[in-house]
C-alpha atoms as a PDB file:
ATOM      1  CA  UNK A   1      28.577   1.668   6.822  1.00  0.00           C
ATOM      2  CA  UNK A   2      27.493   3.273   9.785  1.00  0.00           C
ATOM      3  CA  UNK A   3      24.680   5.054   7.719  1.00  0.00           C
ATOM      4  CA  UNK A   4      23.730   1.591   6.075  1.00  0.00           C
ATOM      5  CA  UNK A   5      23.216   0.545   9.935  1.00  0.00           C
ATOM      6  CA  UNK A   6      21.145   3.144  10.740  1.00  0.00           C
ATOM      7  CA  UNK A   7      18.681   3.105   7.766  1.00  0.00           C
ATOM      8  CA  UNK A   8      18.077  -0.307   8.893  1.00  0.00           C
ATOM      9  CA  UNK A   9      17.324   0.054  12.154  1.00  0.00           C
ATOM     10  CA  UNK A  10      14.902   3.430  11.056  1.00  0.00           C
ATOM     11  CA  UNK A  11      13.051   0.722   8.763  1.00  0.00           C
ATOM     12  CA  UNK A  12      12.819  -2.329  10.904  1.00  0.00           C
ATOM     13  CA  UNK A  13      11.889  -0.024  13.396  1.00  0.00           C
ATOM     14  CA  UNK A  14       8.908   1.238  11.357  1.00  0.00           C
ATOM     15  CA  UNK A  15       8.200  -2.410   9.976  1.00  0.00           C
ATOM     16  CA  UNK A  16       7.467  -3.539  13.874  1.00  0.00           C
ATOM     17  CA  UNK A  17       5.013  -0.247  14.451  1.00  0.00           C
ATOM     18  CA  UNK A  18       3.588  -1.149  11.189  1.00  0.00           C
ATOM     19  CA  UNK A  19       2.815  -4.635  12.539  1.00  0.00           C
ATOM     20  CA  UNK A  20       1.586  -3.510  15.742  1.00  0.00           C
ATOM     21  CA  UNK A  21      -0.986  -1.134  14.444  1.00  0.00           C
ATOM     22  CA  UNK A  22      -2.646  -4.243  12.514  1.00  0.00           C
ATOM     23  CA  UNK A  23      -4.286  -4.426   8.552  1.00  0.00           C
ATOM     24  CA  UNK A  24      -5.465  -0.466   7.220  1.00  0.00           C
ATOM     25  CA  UNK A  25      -8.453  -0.920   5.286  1.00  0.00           C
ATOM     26  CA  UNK A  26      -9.155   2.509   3.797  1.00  0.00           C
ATOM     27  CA  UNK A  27      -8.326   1.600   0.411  1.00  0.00           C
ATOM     28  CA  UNK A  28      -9.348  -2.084  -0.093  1.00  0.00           C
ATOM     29  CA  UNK A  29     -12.722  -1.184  -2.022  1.00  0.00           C
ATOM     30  CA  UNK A  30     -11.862   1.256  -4.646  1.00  0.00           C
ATOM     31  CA  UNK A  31     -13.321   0.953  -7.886  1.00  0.00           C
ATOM     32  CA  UNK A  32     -12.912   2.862 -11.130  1.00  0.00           C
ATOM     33  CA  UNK A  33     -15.090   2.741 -13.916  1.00  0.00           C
ATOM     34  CA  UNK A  34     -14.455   2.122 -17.317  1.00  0.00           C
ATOM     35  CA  UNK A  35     -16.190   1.588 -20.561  1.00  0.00           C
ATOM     36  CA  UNK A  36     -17.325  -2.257 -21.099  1.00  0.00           C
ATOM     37  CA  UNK A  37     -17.427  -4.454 -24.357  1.00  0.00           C
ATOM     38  CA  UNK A  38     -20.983  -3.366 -24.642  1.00  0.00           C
ATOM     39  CA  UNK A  39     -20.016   0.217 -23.965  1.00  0.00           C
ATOM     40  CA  UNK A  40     -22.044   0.581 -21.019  1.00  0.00           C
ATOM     41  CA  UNK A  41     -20.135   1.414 -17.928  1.00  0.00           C
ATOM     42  CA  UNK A  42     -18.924  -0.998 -15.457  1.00  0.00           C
ATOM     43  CA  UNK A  43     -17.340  -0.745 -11.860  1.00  0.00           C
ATOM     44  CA  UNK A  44     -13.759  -2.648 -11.477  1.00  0.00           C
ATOM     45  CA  UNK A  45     -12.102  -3.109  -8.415  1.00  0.00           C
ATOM     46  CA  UNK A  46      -8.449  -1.800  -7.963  1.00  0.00           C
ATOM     47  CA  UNK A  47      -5.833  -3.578  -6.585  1.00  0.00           C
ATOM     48  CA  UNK A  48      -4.368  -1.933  -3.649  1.00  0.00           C
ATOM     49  CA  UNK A  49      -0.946  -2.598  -5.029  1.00  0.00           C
ATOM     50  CA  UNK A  50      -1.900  -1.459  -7.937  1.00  0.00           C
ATOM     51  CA  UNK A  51      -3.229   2.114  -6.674  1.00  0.00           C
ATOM     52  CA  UNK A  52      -0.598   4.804  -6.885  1.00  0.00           C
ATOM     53  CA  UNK A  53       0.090   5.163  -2.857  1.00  0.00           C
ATOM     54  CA  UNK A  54       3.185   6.289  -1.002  1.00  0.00           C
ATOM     55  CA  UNK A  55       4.410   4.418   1.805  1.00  0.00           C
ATOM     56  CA  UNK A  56       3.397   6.789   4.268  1.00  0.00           C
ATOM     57  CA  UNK A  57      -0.763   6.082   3.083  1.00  0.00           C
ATOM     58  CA  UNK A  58      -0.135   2.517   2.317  1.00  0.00           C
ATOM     59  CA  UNK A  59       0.153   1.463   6.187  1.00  0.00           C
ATOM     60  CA  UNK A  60       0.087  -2.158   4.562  1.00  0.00           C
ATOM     61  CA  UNK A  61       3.201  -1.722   2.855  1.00  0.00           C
ATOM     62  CA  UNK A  62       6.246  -3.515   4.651  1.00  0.00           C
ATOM     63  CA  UNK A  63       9.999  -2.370   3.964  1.00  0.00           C
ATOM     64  CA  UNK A  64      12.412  -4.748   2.618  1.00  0.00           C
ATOM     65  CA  UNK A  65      15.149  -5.243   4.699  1.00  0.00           C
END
């Protein structure tokens, strides 16, 4: 229980400093491209949820507590 305790307190912890440092906008405008209908290629934007970031480089990403 004790170790349950202090997990939470580590993340909450990390959720505040998270907060404080305010929105990371590195990867907001990232684009892939990919073959269209009319095979030409086109630019898409990515998702940020959808990109394949840890924790650690999503700063935007909150723990659930």
């Amino acid at each position: 229980m004790a170790i349950v305790l202090a997990i939470r307190f580590l993340l909450s912890k990390e959720n505040k400093k998270r907060d404080r440092e305010g929105h990371d906008d590195t990867y907001d405008d990232v684009y892939i491209e990919r073959p269209g209908s009319d095979g030409k290629m086109e630019q898409v934007k990515v998702d940020k949820d959808l990109l394949d970031l840890t924790d650690r480089q999503n700063r935007d990403f909150r723990y659930v507590l």
